[in-house]
N, C-alpha and C. Protein backbone atom coordinates (compact mmCIF):
# COMPACT_ATOMS: atom_id res chain seq x y z
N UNK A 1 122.12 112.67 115.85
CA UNK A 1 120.97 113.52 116.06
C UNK A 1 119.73 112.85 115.46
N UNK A 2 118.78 113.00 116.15
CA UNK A 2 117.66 112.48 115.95
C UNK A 2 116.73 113.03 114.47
N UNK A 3 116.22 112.22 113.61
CA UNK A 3 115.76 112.80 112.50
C UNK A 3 114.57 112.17 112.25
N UNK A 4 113.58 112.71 112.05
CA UNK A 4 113.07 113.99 112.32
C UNK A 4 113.13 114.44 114.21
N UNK A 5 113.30 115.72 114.09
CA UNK A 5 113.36 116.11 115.56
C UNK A 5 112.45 116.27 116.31
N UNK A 6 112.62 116.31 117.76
CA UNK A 6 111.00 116.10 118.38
C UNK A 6 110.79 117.47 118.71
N UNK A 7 111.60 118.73 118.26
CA UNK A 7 110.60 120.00 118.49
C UNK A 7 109.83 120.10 116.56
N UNK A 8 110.48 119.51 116.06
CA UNK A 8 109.84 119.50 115.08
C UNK A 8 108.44 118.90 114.72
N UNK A 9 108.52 117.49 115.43
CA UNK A 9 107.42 116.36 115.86
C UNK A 9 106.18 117.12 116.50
N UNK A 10 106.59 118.05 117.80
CA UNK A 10 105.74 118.85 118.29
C UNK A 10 104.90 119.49 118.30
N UNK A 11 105.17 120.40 116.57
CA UNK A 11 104.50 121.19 115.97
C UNK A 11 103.36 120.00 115.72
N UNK A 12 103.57 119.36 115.15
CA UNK A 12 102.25 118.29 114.53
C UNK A 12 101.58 117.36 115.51
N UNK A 13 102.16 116.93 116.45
CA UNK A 13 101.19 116.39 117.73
C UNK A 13 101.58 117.14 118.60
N UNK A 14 100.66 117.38 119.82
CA UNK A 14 100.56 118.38 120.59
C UNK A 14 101.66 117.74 121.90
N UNK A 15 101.61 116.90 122.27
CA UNK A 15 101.96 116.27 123.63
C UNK A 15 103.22 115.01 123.33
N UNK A 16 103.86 114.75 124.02
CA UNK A 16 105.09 113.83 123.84
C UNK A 16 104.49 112.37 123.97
N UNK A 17 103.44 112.12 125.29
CA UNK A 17 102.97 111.19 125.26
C UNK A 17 102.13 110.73 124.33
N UNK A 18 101.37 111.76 123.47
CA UNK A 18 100.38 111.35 122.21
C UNK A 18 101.38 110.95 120.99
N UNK A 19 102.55 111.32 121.02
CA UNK A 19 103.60 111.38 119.98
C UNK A 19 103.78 109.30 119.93
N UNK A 20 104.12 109.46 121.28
CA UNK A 20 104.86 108.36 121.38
C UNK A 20 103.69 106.86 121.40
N UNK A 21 102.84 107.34 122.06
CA UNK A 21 101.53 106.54 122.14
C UNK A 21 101.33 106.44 120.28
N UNK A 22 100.84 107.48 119.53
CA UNK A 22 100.62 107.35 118.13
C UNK A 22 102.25 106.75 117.10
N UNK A 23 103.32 106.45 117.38
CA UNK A 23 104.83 106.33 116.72
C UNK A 23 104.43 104.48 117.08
N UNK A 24 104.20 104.27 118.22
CA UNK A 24 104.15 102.88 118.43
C UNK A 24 103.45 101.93 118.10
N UNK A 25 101.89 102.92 117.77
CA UNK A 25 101.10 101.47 117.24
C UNK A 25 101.21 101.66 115.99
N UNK A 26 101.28 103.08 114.94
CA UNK A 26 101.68 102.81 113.81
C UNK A 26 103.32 102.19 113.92
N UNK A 27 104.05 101.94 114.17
CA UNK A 27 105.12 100.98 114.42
C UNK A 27 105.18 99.72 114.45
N UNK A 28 103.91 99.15 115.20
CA UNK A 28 103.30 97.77 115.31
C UNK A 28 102.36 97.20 113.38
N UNK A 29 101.57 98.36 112.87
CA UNK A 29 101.10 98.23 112.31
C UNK A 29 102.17 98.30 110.75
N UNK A 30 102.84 98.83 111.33
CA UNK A 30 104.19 98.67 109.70
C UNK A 30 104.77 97.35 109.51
N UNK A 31 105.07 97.03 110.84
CA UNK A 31 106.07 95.79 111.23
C UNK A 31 104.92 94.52 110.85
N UNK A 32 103.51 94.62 111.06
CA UNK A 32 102.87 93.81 110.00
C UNK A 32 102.62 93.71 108.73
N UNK A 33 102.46 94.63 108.15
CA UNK A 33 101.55 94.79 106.67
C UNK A 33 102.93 94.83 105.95
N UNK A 34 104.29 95.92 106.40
CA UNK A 34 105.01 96.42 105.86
C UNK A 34 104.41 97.68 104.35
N UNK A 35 103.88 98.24 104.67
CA UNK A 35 103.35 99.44 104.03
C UNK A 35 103.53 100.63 104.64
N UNK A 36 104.10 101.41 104.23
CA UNK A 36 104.55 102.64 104.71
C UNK A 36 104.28 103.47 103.66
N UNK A 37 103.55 104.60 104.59
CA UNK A 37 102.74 106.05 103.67
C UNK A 37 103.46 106.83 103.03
N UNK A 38 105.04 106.61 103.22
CA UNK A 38 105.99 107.86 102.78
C UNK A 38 106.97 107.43 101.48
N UNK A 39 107.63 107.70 100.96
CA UNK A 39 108.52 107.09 99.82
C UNK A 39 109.82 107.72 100.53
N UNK A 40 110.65 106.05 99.94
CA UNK A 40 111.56 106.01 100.56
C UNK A 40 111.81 106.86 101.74
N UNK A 41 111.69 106.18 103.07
CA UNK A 41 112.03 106.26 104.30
C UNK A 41 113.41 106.20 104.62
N UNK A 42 114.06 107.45 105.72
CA UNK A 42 115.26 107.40 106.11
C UNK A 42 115.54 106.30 106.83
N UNK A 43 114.81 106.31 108.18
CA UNK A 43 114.87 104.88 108.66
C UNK A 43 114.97 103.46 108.45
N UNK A 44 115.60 102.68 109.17
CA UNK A 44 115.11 101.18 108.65
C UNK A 44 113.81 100.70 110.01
N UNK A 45 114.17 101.63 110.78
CA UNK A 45 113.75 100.98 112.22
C UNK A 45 111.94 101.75 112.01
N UNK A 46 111.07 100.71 112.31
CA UNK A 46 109.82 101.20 112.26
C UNK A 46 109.51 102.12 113.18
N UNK A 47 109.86 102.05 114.16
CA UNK A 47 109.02 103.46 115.14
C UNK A 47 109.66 104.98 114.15
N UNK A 48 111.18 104.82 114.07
CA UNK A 48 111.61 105.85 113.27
C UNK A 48 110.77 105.99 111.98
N UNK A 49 110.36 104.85 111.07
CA UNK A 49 109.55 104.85 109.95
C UNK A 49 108.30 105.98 109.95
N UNK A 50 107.41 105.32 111.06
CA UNK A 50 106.31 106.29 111.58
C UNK A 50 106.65 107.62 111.97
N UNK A 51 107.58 108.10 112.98
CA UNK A 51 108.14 109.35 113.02
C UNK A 51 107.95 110.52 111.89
N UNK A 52 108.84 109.42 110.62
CA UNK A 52 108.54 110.23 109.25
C UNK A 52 107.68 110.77 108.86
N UNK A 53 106.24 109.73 109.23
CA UNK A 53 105.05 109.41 108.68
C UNK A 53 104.39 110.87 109.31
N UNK A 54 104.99 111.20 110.40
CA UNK A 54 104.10 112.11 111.26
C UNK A 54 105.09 113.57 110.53
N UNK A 55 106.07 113.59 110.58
CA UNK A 55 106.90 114.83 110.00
C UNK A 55 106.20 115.16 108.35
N UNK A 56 105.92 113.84 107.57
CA UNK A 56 104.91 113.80 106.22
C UNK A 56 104.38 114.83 106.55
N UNK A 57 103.11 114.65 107.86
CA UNK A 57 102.14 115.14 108.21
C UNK A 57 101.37 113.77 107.01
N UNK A 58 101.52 112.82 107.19
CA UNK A 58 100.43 111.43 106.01
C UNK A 58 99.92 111.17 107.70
N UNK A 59 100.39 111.36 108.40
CA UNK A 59 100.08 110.16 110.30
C UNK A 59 99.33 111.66 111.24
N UNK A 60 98.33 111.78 111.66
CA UNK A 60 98.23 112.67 112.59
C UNK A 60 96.95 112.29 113.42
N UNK A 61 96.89 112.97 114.42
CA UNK A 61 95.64 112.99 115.85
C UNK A 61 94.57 113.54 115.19
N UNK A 62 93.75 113.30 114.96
CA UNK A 62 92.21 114.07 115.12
C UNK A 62 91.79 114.47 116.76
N UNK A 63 92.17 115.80 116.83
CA UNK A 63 92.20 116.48 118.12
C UNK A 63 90.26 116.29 118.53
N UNK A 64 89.47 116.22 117.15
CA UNK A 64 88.33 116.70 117.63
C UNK A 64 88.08 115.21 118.00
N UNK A 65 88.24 114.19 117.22
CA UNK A 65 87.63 112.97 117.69
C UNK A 65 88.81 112.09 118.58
N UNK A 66 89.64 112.61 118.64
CA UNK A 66 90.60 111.88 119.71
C UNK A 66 91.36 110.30 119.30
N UNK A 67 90.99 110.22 117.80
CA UNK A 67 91.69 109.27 116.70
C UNK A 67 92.80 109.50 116.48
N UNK A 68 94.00 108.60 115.84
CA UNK A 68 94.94 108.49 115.42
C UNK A 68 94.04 108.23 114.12
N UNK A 69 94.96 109.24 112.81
CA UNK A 69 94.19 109.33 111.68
C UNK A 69 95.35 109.10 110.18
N UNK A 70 95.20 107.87 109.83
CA UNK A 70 96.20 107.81 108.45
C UNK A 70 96.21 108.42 107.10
């Protein structure tokens, strides 16, 4: 089973495609720097990493300005 879950994910981004669009480039951006907003992460796998990041609520959309916001 998937952890964190995506009706859970839902609550905090509105749309599946904004989910997945925002999981991937913070995904890209972990897999460089290796800095991650959360302590100790379940994942090893970065898109899962970010997932977390968004379940935190540390990763979210700025609905008004249409940003991905850390």
């Amino acid at each position: 089973m998937l952890d964190p879950s995506i009706d859970s994910l839902l609550k905090k981004v509105n749309s599946k495609y904004s989910l997945v669009t925002l999981a991937a480039r913070r995904a890209r951006q972990i897999s460089e720097t290796k800095k991650v907003l959360i302590d100790n992460p379940k994942s090893y796998q970065y898109v899962g990493m970010a997932l977390e990041e968004v379940q935190a609520g540390k990763l979210f959309i700025d609905e008004e300005a249409g940003k991905s916001q850390l």
